[in-house]
N, C-alpha and C. Protein backbone atom coordinates (compact mmCIF):
# COMPACT_ATOMS: atom_id res chain seq x y z
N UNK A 1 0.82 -1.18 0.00
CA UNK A 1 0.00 0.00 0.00
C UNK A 1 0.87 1.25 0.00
N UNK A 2 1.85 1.63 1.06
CA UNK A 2 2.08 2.49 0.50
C UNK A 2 3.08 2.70 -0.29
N UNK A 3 4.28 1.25 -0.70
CA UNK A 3 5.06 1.69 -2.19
C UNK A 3 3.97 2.03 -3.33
N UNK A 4 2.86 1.61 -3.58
CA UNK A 4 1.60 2.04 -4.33
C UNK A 4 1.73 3.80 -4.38
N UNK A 5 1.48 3.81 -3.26
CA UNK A 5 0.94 5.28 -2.27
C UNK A 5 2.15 6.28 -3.45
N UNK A 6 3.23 5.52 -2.32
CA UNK A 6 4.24 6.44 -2.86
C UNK A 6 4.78 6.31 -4.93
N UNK A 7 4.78 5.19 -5.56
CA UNK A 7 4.25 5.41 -6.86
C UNK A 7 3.55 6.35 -7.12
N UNK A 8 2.68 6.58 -6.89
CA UNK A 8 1.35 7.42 -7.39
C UNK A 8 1.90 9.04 -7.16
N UNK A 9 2.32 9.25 -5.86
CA UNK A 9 2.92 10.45 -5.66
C UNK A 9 4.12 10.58 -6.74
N UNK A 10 4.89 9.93 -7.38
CA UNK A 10 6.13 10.10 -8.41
C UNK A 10 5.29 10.73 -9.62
N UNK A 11 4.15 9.49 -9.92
CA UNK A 11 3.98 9.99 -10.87
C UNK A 11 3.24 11.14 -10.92
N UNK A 12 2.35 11.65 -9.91
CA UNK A 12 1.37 13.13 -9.92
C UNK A 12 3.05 13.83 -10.05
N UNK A 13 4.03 14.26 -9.40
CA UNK A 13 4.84 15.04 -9.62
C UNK A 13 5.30 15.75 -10.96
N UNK A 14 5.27 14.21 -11.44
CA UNK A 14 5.92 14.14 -12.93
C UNK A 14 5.35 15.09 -13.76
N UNK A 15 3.83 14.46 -13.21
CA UNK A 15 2.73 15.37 -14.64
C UNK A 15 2.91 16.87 -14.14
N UNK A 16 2.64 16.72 -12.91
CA UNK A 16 2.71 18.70 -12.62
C UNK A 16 3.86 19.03 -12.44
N UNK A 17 4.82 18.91 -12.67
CA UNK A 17 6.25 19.50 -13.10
C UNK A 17 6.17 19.37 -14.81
N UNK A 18 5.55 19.04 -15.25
CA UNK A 18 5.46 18.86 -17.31
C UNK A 18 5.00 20.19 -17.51
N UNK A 19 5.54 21.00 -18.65
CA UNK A 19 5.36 22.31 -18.67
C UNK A 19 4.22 22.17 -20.10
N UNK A 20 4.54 21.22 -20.81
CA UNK A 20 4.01 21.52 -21.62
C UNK A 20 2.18 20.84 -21.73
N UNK A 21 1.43 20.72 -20.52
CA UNK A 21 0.47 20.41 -20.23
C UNK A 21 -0.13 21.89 -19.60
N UNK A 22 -1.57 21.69 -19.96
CA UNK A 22 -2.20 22.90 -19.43
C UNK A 22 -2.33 22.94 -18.11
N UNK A 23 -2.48 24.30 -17.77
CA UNK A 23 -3.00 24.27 -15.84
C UNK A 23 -3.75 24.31 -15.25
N UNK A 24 -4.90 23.78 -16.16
CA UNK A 24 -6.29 22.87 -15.43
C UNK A 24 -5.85 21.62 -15.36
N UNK A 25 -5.38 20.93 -16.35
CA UNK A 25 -4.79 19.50 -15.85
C UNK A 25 -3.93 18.84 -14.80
N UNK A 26 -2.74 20.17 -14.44
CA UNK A 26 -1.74 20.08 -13.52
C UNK A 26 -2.07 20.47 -12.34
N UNK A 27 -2.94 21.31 -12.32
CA UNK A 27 -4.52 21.75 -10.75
C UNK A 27 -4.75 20.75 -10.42
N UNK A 28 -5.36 19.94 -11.17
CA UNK A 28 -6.16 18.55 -10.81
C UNK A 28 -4.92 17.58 -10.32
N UNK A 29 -4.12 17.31 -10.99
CA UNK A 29 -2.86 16.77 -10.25
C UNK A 29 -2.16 17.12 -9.41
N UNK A 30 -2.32 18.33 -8.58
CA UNK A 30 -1.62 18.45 -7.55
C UNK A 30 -2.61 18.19 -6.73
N UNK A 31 -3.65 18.65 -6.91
CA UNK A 31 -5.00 18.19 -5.93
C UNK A 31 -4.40 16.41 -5.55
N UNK A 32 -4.56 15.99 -6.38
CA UNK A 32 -4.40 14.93 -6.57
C UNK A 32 -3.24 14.11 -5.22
N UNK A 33 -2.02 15.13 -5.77
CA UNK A 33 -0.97 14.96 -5.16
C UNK A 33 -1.52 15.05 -3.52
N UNK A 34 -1.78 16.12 -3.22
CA UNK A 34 -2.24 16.53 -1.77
C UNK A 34 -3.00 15.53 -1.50
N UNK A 35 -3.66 14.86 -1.92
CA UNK A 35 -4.93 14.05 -1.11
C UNK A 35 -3.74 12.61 -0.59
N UNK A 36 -3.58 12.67 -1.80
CA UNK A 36 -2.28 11.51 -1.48
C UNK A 36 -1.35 11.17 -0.81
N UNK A 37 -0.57 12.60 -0.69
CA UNK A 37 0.34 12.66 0.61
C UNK A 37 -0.67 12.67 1.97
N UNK A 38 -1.61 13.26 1.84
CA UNK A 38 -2.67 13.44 3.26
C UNK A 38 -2.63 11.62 3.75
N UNK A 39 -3.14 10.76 2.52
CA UNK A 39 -3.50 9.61 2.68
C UNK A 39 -2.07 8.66 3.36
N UNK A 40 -0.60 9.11 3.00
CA UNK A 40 0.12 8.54 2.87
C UNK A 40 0.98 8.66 4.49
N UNK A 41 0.85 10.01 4.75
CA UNK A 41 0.97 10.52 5.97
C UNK A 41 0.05 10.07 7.13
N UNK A 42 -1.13 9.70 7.01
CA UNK A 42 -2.00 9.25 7.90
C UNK A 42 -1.78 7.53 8.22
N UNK A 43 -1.44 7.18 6.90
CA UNK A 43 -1.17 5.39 6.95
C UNK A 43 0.66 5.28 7.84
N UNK A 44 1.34 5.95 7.47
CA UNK A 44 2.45 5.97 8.23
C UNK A 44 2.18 6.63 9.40
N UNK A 45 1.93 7.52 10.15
CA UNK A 45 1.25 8.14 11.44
C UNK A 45 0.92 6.47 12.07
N UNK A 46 -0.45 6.06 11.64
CA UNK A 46 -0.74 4.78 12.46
C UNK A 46 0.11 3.72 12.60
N UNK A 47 0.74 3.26 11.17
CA UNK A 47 1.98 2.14 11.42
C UNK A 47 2.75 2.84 12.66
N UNK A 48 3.13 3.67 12.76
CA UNK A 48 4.52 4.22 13.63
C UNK A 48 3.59 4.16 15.53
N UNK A 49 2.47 4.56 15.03
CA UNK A 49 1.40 4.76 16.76
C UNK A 49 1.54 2.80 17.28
N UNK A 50 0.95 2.36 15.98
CA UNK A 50 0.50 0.44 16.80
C UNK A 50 2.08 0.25 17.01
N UNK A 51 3.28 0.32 16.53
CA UNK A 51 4.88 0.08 16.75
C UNK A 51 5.18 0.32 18.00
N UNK A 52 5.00 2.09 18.11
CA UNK A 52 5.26 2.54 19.83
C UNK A 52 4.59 1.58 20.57
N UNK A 53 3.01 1.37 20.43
CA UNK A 53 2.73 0.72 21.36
C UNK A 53 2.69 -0.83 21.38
N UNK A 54 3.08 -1.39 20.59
CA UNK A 54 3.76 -2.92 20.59
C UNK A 54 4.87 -2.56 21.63
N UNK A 55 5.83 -2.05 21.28
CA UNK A 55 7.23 -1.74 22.21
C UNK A 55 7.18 -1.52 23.25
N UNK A 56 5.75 -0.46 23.93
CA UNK A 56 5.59 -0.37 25.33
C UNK A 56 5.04 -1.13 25.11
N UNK A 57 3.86 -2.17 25.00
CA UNK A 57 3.54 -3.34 25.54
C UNK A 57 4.39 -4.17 26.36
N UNK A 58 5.67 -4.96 25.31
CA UNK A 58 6.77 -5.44 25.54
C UNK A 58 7.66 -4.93 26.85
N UNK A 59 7.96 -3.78 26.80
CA UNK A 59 8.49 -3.51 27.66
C UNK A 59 8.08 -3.67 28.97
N UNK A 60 6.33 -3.25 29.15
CA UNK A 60 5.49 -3.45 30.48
C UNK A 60 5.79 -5.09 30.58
N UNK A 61 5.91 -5.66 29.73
CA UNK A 61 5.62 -7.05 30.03
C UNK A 61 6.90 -7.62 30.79
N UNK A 62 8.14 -7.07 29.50
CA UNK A 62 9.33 -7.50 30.62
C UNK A 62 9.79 -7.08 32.06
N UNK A 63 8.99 -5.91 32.08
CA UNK A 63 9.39 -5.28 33.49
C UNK A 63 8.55 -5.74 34.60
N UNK A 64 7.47 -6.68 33.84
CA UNK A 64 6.45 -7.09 35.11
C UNK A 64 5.41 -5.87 35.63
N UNK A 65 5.43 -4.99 34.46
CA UNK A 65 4.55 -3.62 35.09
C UNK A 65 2.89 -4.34 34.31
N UNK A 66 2.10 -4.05 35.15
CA UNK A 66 1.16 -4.47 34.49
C UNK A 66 0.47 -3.31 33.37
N UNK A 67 -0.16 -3.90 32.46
CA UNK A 67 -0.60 -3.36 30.98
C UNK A 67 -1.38 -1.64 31.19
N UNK A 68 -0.35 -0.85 30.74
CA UNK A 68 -1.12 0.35 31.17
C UNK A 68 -1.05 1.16 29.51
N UNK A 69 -0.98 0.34 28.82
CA UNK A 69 -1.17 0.51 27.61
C UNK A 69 -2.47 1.03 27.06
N UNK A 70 -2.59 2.19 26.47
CA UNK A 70 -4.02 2.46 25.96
C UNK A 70 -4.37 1.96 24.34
N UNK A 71 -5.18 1.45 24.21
CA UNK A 71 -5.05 0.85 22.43
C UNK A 71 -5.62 1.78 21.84
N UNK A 72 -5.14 2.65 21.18
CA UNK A 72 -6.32 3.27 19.85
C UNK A 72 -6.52 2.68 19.31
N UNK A 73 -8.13 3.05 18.37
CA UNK A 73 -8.95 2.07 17.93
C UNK A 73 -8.01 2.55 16.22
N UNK A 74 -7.21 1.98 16.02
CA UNK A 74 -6.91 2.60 14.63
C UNK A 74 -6.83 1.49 13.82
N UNK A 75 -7.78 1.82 12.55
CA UNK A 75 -8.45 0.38 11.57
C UNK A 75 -7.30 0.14 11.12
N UNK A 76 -7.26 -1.71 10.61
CA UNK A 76 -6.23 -2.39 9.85
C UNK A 76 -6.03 -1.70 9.23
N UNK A 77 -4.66 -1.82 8.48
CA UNK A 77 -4.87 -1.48 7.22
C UNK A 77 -5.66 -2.53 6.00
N UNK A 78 -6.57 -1.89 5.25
CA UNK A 78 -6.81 -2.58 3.97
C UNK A 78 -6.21 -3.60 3.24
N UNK A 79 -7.13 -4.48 3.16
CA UNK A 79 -6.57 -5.74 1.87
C UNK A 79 -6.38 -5.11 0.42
N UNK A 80 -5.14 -4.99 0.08
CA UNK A 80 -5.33 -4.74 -1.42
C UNK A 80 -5.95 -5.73 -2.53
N UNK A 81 -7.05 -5.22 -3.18
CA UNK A 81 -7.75 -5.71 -3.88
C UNK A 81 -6.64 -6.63 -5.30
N UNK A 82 -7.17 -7.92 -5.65
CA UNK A 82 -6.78 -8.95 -6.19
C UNK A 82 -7.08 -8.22 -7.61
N UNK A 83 -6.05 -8.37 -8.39
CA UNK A 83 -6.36 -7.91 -9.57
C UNK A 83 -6.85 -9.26 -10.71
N UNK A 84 -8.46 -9.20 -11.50
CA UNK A 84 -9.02 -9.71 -11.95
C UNK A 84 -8.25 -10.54 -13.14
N UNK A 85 -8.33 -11.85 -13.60
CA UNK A 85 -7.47 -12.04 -14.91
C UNK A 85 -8.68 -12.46 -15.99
């Protein structure tokens, strides 16, 4: 998901750095761009939140501290969809 993520961001760059495309098209691609980084930034944010708190888990556990861990409710990530043959 996000080498995808981050693909997608190369290529919106590409097009809106192309000079010789109009700038209603390259609008729409940076739009584009932004939603993407928003999306890409939020999926890394949560990987990095469930990590910290795997690690303090672990740690409470080795220290014998009991679980004072709070879980945010933060959704799986998504199954990437099977591409049809």
């Amino acid at each position: 998901m996000v080498r995808e993520l981050r693909q997608n961001l190369a290529k919106c760059r590409k097009v809106i750095l192309d000079e010789n495309l109009d700038l209603k098209t390259r609008e729409r691609w940076t739009q584009l761009y932004n939603n993407t980084s928003q999306i890409l930034n939020q999926l890394l944010k949560d990987r990095q939140m469930r990590d910290w708190e795997k690690r303090l888990r672990e740690i409470e556990k080795h220290r014998g501290i009991p679980g004072r861990t709070v879980r945010h409710q933060i959704p799986p990530e998504p199954e990437m969809a099977k591409p049809e043959k």
